[in-house]
PDB file of N, CA and C in Angstrom:
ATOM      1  N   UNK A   1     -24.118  11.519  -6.542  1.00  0.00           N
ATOM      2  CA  UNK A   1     -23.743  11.092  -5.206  1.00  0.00           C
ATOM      3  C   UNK A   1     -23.554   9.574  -5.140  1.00  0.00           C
ATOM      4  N   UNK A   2     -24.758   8.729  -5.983  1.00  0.00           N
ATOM      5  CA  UNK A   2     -24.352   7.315  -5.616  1.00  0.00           C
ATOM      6  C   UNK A   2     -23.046   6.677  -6.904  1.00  0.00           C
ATOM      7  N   UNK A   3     -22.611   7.567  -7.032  1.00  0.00           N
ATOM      8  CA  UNK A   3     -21.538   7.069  -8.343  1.00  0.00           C
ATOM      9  C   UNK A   3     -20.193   7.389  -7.227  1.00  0.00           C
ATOM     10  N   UNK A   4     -20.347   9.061  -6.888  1.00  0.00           N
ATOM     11  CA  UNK A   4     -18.802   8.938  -5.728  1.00  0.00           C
ATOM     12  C   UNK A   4     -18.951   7.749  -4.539  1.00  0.00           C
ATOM     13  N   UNK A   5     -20.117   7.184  -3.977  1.00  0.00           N
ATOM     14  CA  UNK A   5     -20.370   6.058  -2.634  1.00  0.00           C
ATOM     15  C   UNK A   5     -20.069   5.241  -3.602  1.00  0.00           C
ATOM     16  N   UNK A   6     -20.115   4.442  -4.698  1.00  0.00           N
ATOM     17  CA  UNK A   6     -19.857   3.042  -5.408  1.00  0.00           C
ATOM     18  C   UNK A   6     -18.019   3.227  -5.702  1.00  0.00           C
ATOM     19  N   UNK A   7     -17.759   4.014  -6.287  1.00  0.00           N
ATOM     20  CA  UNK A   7     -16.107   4.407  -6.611  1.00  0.00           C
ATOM     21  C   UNK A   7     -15.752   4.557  -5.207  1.00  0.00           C
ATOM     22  N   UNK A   8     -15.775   4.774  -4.232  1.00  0.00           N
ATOM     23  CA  UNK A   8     -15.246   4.871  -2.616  1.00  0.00           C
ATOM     24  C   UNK A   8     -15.582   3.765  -2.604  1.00  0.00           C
ATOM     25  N   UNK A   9     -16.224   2.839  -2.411  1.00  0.00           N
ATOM     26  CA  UNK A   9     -16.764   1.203  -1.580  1.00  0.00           C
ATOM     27  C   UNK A   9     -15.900   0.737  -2.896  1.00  0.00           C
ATOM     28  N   UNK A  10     -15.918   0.845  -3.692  1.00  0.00           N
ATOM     29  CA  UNK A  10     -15.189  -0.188  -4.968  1.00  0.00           C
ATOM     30  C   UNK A  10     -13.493   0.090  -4.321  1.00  0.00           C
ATOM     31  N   UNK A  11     -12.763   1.102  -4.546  1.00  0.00           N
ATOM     32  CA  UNK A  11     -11.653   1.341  -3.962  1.00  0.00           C
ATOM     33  C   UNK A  11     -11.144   0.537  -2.962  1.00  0.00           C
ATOM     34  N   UNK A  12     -11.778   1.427  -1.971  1.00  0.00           N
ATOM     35  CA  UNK A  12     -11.593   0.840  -0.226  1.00  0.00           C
ATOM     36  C   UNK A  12     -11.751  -0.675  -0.588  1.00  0.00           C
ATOM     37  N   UNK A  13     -12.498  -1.398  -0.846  1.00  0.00           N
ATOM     38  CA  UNK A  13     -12.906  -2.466  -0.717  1.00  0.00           C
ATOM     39  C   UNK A  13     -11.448  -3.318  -1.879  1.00  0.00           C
ATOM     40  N   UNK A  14     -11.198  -2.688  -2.940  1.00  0.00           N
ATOM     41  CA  UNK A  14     -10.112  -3.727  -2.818  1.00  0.00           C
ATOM     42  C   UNK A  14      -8.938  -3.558  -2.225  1.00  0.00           C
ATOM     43  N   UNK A  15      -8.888  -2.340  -2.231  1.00  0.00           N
ATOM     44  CA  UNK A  15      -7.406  -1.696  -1.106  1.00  0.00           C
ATOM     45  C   UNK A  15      -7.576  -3.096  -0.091  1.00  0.00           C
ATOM     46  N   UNK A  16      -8.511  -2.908   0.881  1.00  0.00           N
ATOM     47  CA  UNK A  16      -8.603  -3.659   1.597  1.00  0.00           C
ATOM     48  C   UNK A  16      -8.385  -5.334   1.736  1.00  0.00           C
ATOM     49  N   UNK A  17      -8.197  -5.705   0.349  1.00  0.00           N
ATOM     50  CA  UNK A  17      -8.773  -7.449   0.258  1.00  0.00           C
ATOM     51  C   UNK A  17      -6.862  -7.650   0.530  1.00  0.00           C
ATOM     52  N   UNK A  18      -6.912  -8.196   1.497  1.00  0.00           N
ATOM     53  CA  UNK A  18      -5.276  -9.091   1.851  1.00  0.00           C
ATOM     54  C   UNK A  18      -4.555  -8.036   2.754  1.00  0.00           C
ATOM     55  N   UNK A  19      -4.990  -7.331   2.869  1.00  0.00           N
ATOM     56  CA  UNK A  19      -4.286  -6.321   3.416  1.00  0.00           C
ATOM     57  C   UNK A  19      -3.782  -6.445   5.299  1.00  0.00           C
ATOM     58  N   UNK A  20      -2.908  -5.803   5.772  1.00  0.00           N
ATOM     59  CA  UNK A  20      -2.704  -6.407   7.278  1.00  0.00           C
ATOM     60  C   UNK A  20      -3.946  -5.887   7.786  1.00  0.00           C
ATOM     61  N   UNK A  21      -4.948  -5.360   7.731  1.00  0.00           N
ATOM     62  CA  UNK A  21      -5.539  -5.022   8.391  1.00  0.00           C
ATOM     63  C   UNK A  21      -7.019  -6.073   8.304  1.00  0.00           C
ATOM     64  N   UNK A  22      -6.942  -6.652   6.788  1.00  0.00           N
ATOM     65  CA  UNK A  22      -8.229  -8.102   7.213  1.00  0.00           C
ATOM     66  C   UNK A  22      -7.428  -9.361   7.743  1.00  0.00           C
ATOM     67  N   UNK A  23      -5.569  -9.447   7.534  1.00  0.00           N
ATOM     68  CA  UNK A  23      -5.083 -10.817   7.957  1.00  0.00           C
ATOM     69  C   UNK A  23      -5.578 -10.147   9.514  1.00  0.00           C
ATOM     70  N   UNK A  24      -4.900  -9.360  10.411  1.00  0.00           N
ATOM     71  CA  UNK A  24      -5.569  -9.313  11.507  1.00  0.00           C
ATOM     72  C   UNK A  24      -6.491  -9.620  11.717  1.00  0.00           C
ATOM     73  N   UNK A  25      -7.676  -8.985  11.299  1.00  0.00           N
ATOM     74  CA  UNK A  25      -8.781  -9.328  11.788  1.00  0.00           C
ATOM     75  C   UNK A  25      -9.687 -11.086  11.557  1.00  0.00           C
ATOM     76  N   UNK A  26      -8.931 -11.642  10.975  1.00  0.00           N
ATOM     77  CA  UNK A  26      -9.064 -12.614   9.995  1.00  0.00           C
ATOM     78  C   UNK A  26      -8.547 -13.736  11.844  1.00  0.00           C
ATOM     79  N   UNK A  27      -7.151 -13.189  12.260  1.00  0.00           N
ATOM     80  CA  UNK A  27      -6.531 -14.099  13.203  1.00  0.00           C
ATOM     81  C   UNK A  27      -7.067 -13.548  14.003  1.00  0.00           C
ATOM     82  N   UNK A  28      -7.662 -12.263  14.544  1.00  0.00           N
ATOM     83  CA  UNK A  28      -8.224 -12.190  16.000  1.00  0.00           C
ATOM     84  C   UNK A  28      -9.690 -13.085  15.706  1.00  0.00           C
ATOM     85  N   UNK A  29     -10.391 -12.812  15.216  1.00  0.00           N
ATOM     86  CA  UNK A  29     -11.709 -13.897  14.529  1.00  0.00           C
ATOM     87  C   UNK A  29     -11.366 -15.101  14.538  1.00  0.00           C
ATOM     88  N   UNK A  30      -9.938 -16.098  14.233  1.00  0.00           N
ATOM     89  CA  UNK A  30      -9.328 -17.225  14.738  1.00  0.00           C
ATOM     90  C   UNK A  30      -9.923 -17.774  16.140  1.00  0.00           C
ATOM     91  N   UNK A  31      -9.489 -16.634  17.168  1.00  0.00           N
ATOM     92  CA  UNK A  31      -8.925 -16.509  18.395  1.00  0.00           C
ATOM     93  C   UNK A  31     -10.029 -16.302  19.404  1.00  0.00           C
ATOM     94  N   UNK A  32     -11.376 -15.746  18.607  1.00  0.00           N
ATOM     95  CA  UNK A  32     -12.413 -14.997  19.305  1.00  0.00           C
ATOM     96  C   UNK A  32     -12.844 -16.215  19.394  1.00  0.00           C
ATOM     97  N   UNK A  33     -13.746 -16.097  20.777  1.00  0.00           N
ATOM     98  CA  UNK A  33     -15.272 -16.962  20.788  1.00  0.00           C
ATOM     99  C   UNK A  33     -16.568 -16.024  20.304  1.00  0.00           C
ATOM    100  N   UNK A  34     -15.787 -14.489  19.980  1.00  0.00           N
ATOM    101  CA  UNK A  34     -17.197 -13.847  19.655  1.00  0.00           C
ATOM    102  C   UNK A  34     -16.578 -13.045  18.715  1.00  0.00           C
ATOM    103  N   UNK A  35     -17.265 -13.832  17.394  1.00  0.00           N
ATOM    104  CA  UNK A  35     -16.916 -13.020  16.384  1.00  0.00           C
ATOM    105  C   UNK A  35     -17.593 -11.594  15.776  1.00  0.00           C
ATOM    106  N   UNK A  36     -18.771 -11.586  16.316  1.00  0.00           N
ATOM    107  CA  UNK A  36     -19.257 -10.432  16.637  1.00  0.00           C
ATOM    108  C   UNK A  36     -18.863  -9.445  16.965  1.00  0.00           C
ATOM    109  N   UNK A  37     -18.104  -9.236  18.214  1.00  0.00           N
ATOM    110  CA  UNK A  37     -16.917  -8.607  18.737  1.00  0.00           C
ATOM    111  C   UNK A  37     -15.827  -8.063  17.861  1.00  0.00           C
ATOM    112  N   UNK A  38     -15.501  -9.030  17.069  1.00  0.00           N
ATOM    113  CA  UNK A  38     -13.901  -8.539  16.601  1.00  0.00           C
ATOM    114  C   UNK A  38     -14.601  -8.153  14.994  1.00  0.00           C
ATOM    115  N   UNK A  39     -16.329  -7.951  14.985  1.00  0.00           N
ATOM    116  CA  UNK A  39     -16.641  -7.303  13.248  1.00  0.00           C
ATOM    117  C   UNK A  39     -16.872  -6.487  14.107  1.00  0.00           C
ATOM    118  N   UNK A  40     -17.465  -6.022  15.285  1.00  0.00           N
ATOM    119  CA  UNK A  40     -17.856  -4.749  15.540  1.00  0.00           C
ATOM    120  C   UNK A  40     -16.515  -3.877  15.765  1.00  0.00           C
ATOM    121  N   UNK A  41     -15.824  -4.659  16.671  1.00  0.00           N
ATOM    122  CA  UNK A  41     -14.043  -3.606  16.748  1.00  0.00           C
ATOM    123  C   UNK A  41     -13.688  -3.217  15.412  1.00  0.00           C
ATOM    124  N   UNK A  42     -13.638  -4.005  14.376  1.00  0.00           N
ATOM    125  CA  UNK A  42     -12.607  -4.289  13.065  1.00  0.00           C
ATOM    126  C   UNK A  42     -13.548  -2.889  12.226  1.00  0.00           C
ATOM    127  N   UNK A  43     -15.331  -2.958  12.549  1.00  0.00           N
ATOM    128  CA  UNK A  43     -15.985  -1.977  12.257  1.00  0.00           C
ATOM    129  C   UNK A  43     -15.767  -0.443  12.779  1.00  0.00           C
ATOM    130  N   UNK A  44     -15.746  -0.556  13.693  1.00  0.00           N
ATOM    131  CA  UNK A  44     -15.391   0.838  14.106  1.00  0.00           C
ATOM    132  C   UNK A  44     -14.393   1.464  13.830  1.00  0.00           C
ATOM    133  N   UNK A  45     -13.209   0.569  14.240  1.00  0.00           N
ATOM    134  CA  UNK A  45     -11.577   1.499  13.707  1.00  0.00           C
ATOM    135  C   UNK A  45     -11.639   1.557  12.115  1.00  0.00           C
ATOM    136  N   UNK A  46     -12.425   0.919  11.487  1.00  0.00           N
ATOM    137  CA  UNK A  46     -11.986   1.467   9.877  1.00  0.00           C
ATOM    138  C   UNK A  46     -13.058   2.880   9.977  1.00  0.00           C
ATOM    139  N   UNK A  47     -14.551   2.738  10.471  1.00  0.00           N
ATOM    140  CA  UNK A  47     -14.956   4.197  10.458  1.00  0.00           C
ATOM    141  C   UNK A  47     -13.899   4.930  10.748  1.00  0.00           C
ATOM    142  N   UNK A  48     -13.492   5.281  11.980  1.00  0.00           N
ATOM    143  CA  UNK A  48     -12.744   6.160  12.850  1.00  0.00           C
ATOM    144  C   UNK A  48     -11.619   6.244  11.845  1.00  0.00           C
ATOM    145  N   UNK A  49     -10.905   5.512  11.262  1.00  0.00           N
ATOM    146  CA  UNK A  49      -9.688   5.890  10.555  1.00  0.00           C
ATOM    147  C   UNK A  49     -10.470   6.820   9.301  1.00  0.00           C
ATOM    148  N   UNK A  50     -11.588   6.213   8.615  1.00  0.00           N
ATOM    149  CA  UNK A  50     -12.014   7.109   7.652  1.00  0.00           C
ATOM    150  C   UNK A  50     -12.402   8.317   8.029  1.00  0.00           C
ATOM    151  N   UNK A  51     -12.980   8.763   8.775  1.00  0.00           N
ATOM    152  CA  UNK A  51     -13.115   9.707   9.428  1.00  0.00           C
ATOM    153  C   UNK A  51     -12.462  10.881   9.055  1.00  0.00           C
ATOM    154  N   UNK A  52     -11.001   9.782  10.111  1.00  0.00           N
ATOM    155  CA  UNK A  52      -9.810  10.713  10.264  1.00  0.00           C
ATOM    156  C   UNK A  52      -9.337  11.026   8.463  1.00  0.00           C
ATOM    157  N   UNK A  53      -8.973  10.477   7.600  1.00  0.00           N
ATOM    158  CA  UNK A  53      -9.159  10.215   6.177  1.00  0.00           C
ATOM    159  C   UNK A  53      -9.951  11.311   5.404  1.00  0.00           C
ATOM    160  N   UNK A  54     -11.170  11.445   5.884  1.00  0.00           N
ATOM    161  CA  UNK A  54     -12.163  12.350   5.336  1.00  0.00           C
ATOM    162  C   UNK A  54     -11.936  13.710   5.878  1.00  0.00           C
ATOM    163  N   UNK A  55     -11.789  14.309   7.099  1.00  0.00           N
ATOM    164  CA  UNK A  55     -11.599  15.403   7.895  1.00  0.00           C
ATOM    165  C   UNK A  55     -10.116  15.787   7.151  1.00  0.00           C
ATOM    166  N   UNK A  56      -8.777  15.038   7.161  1.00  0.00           N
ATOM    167  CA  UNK A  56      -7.602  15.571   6.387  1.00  0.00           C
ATOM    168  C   UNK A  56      -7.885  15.754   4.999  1.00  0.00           C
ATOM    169  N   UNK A  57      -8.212  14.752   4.318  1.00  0.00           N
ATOM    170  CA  UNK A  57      -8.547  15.576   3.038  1.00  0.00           C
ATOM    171  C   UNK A  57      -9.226  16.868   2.776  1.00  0.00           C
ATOM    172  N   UNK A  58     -10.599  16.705   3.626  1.00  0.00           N
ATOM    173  CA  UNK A  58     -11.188  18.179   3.396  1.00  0.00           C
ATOM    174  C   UNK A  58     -10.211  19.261   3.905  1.00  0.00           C
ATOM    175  N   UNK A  59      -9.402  19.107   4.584  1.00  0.00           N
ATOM    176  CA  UNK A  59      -8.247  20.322   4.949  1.00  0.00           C
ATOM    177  C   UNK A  59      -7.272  20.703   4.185  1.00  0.00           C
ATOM    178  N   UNK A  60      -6.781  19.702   3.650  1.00  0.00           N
ATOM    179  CA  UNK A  60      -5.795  19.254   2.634  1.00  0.00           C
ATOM    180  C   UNK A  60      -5.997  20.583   1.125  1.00  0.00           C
ATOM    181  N   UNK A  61      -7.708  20.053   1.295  1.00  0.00           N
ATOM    182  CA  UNK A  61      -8.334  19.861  -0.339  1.00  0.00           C
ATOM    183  C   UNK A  61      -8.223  21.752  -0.564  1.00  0.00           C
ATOM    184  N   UNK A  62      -7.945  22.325   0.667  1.00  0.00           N
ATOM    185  CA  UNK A  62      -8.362  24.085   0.664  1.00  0.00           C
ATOM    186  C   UNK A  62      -6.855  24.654   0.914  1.00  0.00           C
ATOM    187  N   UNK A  63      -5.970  23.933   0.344  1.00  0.00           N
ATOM    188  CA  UNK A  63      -4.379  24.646   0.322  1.00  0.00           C
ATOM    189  C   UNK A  63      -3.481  23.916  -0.754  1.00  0.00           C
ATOM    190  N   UNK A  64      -4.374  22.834  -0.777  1.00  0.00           N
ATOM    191  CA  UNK A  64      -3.395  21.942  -2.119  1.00  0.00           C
ATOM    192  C   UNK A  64      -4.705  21.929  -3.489  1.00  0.00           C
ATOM    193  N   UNK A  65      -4.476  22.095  -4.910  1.00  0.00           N
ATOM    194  CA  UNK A  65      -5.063  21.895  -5.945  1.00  0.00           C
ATOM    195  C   UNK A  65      -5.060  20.570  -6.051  1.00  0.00           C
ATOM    196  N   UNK A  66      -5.839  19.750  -6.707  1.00  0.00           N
ATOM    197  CA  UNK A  66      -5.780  18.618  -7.359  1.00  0.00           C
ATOM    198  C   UNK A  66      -5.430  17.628  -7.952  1.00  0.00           C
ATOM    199  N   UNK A  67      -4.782  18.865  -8.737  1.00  0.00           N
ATOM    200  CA  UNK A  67      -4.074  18.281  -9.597  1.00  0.00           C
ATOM    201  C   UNK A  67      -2.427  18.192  -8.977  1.00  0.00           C
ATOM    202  N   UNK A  68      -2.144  18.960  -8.416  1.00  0.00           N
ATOM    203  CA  UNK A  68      -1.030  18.886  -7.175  1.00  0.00           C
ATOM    204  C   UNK A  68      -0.887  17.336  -6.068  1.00  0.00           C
ATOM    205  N   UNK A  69      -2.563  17.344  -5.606  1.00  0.00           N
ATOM    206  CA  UNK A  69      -2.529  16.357  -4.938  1.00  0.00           C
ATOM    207  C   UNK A  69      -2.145  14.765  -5.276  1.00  0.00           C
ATOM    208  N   UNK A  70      -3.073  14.716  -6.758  1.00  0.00           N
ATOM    209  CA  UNK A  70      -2.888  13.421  -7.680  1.00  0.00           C
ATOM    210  C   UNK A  70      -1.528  13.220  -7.770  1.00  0.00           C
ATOM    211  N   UNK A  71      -0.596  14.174  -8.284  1.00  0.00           N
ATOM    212  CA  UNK A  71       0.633  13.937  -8.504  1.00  0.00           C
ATOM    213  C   UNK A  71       1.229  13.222  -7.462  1.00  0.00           C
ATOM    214  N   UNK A  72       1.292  14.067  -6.026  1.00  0.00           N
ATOM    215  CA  UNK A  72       2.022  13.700  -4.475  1.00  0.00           C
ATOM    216  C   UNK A  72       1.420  12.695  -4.155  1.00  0.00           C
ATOM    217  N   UNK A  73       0.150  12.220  -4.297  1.00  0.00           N
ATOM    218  CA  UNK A  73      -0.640  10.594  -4.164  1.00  0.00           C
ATOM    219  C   UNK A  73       0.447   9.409  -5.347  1.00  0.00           C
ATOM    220  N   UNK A  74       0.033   9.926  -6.559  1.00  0.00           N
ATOM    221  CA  UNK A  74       0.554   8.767  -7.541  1.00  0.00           C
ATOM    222  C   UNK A  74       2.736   8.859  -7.046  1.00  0.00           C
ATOM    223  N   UNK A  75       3.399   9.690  -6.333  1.00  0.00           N
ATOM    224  CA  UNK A  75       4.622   9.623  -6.064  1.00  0.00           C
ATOM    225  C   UNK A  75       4.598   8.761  -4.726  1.00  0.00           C
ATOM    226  N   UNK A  76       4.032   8.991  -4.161  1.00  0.00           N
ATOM    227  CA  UNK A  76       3.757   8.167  -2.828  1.00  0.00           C
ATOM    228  C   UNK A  76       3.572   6.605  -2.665  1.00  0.00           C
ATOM    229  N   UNK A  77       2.378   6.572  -3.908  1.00  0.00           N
ATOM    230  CA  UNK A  77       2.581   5.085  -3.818  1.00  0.00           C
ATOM    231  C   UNK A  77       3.716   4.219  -4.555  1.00  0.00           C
ATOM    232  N   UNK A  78       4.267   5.419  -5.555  1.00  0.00           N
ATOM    233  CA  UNK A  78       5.375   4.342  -6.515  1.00  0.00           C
ATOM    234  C   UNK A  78       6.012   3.921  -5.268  1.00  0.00           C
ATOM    235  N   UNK A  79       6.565   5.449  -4.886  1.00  0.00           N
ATOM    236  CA  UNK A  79       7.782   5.199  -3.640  1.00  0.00           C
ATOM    237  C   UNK A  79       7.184   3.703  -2.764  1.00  0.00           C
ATOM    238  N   UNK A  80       5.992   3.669  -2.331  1.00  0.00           N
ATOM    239  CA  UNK A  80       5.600   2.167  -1.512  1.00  0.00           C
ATOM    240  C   UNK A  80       5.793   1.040  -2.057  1.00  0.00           C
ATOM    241  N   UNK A  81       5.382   1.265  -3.561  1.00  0.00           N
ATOM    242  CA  UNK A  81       5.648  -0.036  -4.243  1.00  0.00           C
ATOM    243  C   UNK A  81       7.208  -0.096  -4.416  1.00  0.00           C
ATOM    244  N   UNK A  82       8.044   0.819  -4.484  1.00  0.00           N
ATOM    245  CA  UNK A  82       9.490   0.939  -4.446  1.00  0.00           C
ATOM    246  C   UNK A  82      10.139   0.123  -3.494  1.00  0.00           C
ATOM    247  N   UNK A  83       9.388   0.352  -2.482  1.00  0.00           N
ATOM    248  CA  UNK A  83       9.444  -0.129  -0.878  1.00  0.00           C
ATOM    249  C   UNK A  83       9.601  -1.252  -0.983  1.00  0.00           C
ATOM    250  N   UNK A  84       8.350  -1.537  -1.160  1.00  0.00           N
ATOM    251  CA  UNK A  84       7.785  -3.186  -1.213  1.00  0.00           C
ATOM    252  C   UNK A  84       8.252  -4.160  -2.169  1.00  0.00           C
ATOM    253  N   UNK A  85       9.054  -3.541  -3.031  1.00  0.00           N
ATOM    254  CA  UNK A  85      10.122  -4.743  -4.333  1.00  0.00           C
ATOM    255  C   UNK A  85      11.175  -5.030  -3.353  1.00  0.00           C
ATOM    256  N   UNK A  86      11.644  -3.730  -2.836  1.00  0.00           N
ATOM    257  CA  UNK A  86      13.155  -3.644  -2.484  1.00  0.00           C
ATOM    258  C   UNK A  86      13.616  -5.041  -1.602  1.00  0.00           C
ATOM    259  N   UNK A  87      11.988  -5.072   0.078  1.00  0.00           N
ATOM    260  CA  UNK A  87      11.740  -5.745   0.814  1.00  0.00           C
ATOM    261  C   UNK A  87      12.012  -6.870   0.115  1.00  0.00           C
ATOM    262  N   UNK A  88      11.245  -7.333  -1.070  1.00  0.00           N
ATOM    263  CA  UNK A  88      10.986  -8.991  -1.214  1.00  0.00           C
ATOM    264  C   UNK A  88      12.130  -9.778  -1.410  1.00  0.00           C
ATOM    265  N   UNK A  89      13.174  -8.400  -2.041  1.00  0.00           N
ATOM    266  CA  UNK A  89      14.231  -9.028  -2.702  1.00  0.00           C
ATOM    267  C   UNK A  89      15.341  -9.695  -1.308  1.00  0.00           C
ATOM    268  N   UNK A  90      14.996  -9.285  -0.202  1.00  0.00           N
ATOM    269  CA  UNK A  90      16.101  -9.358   0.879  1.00  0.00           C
ATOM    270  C   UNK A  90      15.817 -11.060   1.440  1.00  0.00           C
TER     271      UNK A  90
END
């Protein structure tokens, strides 16, 4: 159990580093007089999105195999990173 919580916090946690979702929170924390406020907001919506994250997968996980899924995950992100060259070049 504490090997899947370290590989999830290791993940998430660099997914997360630069991402729009810490520059946001990074400029509302600018903006705040209470930064307290914008870790407790910035805290909650990442629960609530994981949540939501955790509840689809477990649904996901009982009609799609694994090894099915890995595949449609690792196509997904090329396609983003596909995305995201195409963007820089413009």
């Amino acid at each position: 159990m504490i090997k899947i919580i370290l590989s999830t916090f290791l993940i998430v946690f660099l997914a997360e580093l630069g991402d729009k979702t810490q520059l946001a929170t990074m400029l509302l924390s600018a903006k705040s007089t209470s930064k307290l406020s914008v870790f407790l907001g910035a805290s909650l919506a990442l629960i609530c999105t994981t949540i939501i994250g955790v509840l689809c997968g477990s649904f996901i996980e009982k009609y799609i195999s694994k090894n099915l899924l890995n595949i449609i995950s690792a196509i997904v992100f090329i396609f983003i990173g596909i995305l995201i060259l195409i963007q820089t070049k413009k």
